[in-house]
C-alpha atoms as a PDB file:
ATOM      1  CA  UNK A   1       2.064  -6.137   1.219  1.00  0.00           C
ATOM      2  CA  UNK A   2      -1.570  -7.531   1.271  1.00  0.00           C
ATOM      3  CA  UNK A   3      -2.823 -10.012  -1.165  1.00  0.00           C
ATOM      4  CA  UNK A   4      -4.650  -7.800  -3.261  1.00  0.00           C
ATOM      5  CA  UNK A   5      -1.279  -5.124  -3.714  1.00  0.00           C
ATOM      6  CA  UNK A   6       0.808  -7.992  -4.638  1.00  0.00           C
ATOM      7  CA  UNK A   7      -1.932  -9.216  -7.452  1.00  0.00           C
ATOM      8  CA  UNK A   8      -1.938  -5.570  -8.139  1.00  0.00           C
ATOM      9  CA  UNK A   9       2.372  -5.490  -8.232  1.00  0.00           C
ATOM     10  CA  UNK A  10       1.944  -8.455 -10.438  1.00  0.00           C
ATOM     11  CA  UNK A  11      -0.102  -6.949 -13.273  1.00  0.00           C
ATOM     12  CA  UNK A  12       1.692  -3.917 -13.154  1.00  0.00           C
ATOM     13  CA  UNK A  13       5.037  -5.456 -13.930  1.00  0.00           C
ATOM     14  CA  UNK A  14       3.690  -7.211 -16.947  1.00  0.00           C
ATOM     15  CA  UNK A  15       0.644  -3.786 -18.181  1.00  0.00           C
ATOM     16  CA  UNK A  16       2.612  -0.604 -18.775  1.00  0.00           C
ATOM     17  CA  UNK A  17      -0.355   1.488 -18.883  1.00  0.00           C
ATOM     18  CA  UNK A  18      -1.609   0.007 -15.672  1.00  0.00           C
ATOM     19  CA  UNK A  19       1.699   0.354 -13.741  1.00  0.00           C
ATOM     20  CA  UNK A  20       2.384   4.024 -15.460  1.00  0.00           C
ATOM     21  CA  UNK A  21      -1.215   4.928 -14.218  1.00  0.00           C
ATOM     22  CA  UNK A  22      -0.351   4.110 -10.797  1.00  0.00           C
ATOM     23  CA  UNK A  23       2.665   5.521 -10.689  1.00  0.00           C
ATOM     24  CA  UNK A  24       1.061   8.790 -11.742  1.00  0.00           C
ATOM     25  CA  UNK A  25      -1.233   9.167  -8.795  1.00  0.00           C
ATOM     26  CA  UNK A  26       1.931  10.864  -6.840  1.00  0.00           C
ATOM     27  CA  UNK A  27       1.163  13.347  -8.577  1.00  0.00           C
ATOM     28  CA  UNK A  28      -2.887  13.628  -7.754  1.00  0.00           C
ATOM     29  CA  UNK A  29      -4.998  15.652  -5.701  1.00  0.00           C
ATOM     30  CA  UNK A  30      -5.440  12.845  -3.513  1.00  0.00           C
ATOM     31  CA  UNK A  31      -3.344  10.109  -4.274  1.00  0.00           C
ATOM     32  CA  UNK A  32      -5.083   6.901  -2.128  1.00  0.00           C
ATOM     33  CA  UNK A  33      -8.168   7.848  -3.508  1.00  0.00           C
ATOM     34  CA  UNK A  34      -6.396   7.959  -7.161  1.00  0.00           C
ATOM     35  CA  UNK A  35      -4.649   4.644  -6.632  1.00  0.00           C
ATOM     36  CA  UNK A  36      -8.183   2.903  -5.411  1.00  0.00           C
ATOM     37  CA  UNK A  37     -10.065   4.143  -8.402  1.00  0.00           C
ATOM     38  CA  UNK A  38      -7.162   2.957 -10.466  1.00  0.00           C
ATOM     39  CA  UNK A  39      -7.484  -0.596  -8.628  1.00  0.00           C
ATOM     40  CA  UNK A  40     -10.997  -0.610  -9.523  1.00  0.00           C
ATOM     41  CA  UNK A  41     -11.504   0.267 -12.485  1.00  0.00           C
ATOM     42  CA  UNK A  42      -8.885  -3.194 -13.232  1.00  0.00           C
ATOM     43  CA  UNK A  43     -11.145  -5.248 -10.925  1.00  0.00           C
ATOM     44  CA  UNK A  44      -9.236  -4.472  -7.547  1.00  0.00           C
ATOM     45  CA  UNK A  45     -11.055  -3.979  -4.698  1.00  0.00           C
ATOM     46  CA  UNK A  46      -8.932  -1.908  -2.167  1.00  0.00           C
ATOM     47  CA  UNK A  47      -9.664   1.074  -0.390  1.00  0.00           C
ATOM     48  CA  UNK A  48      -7.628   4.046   1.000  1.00  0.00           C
ATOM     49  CA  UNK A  49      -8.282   2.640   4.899  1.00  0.00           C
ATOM     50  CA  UNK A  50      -6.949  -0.679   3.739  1.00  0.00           C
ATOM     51  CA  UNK A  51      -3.956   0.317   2.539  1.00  0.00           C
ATOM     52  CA  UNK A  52      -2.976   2.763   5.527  1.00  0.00           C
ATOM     53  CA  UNK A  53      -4.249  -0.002   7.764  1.00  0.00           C
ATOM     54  CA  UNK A  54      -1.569  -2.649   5.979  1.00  0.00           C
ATOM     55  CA  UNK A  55       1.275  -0.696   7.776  1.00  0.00           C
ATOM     56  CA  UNK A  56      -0.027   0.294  11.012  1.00  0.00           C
ATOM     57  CA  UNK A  57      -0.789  -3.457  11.769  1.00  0.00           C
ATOM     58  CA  UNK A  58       2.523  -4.609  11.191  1.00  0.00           C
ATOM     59  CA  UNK A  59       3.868  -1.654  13.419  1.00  0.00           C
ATOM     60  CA  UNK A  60       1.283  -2.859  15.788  1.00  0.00           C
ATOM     61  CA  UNK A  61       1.973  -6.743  15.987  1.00  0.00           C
ATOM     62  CA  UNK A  62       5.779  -6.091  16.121  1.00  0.00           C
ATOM     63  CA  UNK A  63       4.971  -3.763  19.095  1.00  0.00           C
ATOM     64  CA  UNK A  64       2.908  -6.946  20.611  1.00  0.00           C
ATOM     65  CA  UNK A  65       6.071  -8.910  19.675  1.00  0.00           C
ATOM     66  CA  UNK A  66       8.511  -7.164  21.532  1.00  0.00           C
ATOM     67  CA  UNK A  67       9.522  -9.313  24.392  1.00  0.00           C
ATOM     68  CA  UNK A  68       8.223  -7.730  27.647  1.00  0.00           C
ATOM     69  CA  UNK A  69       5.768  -5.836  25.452  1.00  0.00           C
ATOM     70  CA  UNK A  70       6.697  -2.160  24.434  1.00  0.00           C
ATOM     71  CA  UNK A  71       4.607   0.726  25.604  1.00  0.00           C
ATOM     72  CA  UNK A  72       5.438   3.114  23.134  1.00  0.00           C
ATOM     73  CA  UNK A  73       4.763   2.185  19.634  1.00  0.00           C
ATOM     74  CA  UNK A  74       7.410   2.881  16.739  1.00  0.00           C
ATOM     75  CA  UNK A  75       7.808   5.968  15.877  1.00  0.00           C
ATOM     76  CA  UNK A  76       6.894   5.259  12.094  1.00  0.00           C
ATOM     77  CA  UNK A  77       5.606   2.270   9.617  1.00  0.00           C
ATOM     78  CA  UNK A  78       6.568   1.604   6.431  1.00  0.00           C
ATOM     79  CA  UNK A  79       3.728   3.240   3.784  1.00  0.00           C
ATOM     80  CA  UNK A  80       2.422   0.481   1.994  1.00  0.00           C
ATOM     81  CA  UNK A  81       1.222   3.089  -0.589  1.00  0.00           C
ATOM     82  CA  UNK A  82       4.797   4.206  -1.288  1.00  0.00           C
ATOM     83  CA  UNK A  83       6.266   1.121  -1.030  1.00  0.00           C
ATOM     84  CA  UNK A  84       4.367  -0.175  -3.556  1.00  0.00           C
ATOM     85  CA  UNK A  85       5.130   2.691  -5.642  1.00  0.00           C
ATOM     86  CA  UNK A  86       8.802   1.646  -5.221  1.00  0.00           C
ATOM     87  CA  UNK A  87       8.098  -1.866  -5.961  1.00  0.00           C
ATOM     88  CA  UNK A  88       6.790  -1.127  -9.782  1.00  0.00           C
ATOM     89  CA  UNK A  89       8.908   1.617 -10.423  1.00  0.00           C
END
């Protein structure tokens, strides 16, 4: 998890109606852009890209990792978006 989704984890955990807000945005139109608004309207700064971004660079440098190097990336990533979720609930 980035810095600012770990600051976020952190005040969730400890502001019910900040952490039940989030939670909620499962069930928006468009969740990322939910969650963001969410983020900063607290003083977050985070945007949709970011967060899908978070998991496809860890894919990424494990793929870099791989000894040999791997042509074919993994087939998924962890969602930072849900994992968060997870993380509060």
């Amino acid at each position: 998890m980035n810095d600012i989704l770990l600051s976020m984890r952190k005040l969730a955990l400890t502001d019910s109606a900040f952490r039940q807000a989030l939670l909620d945005t499962r069930n928006a139109d468009d969740p990322l852009d939910r969650f963001c608004r969410i983020a900063g309207e607290y003083g977050f700064s985070l945007t949709p890209g970011e967060i899908l971004s978070d998991g496809e660079e860890l894919s990424s440098n494990q793929t870099k990792s791989t000894n040999g190097g791997n042509p074919m990336p993994y087939d998924c990533f962890d969602d930072p978006y849900e994992m968060f979720l997870i993380s509060i609930s």
